[in-house]
N, C-alpha and C. Protein backbone atom coordinates (compact mmCIF):
# COMPACT_ATOMS: atom_id res chain seq x y z
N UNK A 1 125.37 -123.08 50.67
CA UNK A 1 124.50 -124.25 50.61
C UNK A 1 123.92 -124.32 49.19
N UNK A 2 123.87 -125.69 48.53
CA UNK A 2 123.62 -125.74 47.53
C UNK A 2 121.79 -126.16 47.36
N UNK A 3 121.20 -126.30 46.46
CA UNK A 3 119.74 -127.02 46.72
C UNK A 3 119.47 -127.32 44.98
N UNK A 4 118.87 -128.45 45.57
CA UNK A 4 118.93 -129.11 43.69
C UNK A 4 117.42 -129.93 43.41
N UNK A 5 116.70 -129.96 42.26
CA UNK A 5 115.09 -130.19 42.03
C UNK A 5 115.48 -130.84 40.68
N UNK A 6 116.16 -131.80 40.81
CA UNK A 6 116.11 -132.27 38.40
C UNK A 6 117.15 -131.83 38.19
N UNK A 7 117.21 -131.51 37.05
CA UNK A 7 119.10 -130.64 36.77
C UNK A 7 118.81 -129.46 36.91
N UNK A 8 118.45 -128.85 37.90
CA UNK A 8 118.68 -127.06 38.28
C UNK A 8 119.04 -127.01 39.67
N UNK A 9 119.94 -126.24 40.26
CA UNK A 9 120.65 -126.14 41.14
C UNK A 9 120.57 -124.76 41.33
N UNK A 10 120.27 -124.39 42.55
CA UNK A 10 120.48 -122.61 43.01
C UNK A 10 121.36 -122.72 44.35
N UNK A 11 122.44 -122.29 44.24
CA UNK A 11 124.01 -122.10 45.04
C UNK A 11 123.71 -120.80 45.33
N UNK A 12 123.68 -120.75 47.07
CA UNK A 12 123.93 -120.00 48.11
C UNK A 12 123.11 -118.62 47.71
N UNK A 13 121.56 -118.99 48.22
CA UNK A 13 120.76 -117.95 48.29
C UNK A 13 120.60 -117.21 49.32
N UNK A 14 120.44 -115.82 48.96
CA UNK A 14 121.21 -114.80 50.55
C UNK A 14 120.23 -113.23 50.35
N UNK A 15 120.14 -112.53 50.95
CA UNK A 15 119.08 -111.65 50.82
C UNK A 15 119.80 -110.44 51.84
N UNK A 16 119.71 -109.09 51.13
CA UNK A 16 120.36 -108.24 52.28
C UNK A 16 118.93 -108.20 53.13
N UNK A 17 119.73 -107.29 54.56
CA UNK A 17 118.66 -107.46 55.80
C UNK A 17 117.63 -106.41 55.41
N UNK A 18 116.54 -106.75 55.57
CA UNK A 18 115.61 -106.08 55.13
C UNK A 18 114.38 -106.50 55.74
N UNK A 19 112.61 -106.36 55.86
CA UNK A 19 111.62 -107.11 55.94
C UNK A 19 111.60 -108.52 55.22
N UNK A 20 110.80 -109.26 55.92
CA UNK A 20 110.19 -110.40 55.49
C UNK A 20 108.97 -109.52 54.52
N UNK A 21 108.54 -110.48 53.43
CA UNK A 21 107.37 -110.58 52.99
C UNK A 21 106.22 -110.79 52.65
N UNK A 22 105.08 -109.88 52.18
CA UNK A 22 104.01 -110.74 51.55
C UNK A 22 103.88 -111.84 50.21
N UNK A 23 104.47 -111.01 49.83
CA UNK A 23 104.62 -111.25 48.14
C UNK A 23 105.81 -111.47 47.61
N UNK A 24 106.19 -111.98 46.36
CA UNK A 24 108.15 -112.19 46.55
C UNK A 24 107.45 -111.90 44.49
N UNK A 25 108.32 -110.80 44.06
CA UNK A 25 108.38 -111.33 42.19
C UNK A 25 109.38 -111.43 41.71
N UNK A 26 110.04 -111.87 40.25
CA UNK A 26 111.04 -112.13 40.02
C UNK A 26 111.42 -109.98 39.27
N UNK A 27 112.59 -109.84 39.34
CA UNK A 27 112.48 -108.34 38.93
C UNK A 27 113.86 -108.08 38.03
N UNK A 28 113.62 -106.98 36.97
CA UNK A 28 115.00 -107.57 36.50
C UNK A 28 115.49 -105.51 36.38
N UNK A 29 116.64 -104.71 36.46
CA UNK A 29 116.90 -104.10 36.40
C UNK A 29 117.69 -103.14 35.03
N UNK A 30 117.02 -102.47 34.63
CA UNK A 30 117.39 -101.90 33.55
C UNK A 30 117.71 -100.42 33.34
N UNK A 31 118.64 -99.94 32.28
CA UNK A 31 118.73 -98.91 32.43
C UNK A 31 117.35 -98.11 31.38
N UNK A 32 116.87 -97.28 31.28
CA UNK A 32 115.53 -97.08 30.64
C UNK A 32 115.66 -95.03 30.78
N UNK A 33 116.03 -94.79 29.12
CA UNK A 33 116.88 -93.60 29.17
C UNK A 33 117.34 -92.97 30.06
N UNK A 34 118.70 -93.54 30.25
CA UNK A 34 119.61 -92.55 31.31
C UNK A 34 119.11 -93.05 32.68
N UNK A 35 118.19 -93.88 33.20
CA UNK A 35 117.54 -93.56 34.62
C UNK A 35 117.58 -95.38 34.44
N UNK A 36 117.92 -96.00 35.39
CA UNK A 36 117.74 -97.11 36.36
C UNK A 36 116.41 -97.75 36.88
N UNK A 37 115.90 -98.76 36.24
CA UNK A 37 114.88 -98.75 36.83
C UNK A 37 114.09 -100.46 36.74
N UNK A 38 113.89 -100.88 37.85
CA UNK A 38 112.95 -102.54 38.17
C UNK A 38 112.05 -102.68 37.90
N UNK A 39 111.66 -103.62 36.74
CA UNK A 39 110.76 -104.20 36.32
C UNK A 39 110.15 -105.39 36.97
N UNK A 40 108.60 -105.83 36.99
CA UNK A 40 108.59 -107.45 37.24
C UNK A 40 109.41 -108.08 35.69
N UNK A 41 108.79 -109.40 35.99
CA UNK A 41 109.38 -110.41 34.89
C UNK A 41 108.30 -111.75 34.93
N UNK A 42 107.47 -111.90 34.05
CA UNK A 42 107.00 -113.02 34.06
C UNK A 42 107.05 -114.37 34.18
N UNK A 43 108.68 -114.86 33.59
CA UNK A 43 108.89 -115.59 33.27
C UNK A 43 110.42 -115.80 33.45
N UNK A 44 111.39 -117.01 33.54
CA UNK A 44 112.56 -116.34 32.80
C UNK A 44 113.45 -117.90 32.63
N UNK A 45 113.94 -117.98 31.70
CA UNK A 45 114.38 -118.55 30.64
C UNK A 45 115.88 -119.54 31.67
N UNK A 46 115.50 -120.60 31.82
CA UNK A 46 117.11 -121.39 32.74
C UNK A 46 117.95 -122.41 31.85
N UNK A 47 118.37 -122.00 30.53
CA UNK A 47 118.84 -122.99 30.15
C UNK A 47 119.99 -123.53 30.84
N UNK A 48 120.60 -124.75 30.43
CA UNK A 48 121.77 -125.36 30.75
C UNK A 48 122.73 -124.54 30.84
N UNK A 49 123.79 -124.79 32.50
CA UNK A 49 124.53 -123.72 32.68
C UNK A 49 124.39 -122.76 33.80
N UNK A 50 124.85 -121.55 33.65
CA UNK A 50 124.73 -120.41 34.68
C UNK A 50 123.60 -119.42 34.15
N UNK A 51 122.64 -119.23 34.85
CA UNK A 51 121.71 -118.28 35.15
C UNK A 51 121.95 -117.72 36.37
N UNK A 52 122.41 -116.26 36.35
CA UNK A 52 122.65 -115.41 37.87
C UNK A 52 121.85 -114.66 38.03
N UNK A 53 121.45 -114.42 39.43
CA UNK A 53 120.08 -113.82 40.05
C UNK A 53 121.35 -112.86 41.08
N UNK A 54 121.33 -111.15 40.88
CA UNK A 54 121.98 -110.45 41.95
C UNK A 54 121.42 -109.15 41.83
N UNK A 55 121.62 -108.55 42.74
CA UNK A 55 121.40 -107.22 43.16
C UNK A 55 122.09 -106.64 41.80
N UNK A 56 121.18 -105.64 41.51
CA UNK A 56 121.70 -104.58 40.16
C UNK A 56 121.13 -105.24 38.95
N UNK A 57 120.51 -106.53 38.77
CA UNK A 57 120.74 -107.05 37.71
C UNK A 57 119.14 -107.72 37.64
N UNK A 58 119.16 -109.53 37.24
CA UNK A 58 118.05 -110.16 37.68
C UNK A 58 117.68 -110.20 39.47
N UNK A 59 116.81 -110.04 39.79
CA UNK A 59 116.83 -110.30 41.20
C UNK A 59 115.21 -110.52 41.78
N UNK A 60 115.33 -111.46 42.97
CA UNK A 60 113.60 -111.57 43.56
C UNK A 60 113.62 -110.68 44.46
N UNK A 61 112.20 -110.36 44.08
CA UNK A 61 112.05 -108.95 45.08
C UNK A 61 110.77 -109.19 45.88
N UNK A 62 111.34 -108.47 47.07
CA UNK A 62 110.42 -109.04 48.58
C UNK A 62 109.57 -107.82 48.90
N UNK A 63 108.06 -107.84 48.53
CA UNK A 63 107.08 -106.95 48.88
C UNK A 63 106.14 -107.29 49.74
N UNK A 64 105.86 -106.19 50.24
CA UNK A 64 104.91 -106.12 51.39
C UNK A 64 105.37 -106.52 52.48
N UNK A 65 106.45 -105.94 52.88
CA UNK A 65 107.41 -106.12 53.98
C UNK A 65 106.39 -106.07 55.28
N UNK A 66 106.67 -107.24 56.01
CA UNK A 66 105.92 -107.50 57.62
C UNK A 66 106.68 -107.51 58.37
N UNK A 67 108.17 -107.58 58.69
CA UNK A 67 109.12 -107.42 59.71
C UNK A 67 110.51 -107.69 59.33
N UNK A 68 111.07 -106.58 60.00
CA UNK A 68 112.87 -106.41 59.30
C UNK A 68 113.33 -108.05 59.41
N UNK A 69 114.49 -108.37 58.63
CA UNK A 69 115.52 -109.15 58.90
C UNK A 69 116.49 -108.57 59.64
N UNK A 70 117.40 -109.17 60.28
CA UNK A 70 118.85 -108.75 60.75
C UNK A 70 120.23 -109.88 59.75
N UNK A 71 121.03 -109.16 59.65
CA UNK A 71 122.21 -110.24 59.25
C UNK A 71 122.23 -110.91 60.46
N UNK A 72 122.74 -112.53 59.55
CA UNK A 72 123.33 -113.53 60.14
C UNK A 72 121.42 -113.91 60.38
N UNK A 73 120.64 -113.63 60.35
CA UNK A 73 119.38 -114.88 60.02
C UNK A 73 119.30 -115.91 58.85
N UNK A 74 118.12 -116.18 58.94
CA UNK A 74 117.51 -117.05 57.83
C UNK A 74 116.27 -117.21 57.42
N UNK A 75 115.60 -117.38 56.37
CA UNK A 75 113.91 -117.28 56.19
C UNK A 75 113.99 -118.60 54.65
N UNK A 76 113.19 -119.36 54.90
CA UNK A 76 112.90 -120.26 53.92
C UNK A 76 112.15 -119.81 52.76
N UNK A 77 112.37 -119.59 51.65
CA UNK A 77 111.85 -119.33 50.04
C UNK A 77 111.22 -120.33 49.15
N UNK A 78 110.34 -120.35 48.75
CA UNK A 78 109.87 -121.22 47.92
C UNK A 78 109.95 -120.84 46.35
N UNK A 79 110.66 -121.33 45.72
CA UNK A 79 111.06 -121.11 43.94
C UNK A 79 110.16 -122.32 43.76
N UNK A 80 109.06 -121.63 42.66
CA UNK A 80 108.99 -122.85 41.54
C UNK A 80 109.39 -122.40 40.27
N UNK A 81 109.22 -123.53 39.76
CA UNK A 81 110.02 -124.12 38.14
C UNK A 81 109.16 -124.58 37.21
N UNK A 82 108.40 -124.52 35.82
CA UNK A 82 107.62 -124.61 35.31
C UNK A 82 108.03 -126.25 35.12
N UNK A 83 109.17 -126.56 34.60
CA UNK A 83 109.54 -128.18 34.55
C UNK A 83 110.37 -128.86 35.45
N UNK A 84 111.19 -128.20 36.46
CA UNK A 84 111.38 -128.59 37.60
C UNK A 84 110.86 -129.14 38.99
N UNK A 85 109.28 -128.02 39.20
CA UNK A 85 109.02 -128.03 39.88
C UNK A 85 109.25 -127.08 41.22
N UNK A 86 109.19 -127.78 42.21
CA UNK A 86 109.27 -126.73 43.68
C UNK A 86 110.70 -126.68 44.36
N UNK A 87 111.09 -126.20 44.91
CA UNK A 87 112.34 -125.86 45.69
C UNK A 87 112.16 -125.12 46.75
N UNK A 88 112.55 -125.37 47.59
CA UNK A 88 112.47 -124.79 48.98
C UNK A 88 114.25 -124.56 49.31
N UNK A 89 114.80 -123.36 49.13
CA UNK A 89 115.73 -122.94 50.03
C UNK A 89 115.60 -121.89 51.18
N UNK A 90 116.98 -122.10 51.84
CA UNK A 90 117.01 -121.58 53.21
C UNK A 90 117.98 -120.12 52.72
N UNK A 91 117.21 -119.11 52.49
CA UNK A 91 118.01 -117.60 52.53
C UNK A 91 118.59 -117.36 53.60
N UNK A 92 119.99 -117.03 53.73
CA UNK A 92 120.96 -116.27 54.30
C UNK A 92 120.63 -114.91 54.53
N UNK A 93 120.47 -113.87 55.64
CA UNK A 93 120.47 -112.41 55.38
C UNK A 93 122.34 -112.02 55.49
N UNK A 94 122.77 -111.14 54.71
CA UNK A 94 123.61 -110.88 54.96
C UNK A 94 124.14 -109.40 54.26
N UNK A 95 124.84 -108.92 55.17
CA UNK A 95 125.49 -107.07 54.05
C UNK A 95 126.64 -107.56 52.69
N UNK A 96 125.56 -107.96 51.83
CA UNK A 96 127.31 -107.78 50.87
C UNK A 96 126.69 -106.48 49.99
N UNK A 97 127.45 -106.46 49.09
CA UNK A 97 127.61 -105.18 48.11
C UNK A 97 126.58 -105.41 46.71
């Protein structure tokens, strides 16, 4: 499912099964001598084009977990956009890699 706010588009948002949350931040993953490790992110930059949000990499991260997901649900997300605005998609839970 696609979802579109102005010219920004976020294609097929999906979340492994895990808790729902309190809090959601944007988090980005780095290596930080030899060791792996998630940062927040204040901000982050969408120019024209592909910006990818995945596991290992950029990703939103769901804190203060209040109750598991199962695959094959769904939970509604709210993204905002400093010049876009609001977006409301429908997250997928699902096992990918």
């Amino acid at each position: 499912m696609d979802y579109k706010t102005g010219d920004l588009a976020v294609t097929d948002p999906w979340s492994r099964p895990t808790p729902i949350a309190r809090q959601v931040e944007l988090h980005e993953t780095r290596s930080v001598q030899g060791t792996m490790q998630m940062r927040p992110v204040e901000a982050l930059e969408c120019p024209p084009g592909l910006t990818k949000i995945e596991p290992g990499g950029l990703h939103v991260m769901l804190l203060g977990l209040t109750h598991p997901l199962t695959a094959g649900t769904e939970f509604p997300l709210t993204l905002r956009f400093r010049d876009a605005g609001s977006l409301t998609v429908q997250v997928v839970v699902a096992d990918r890699p």
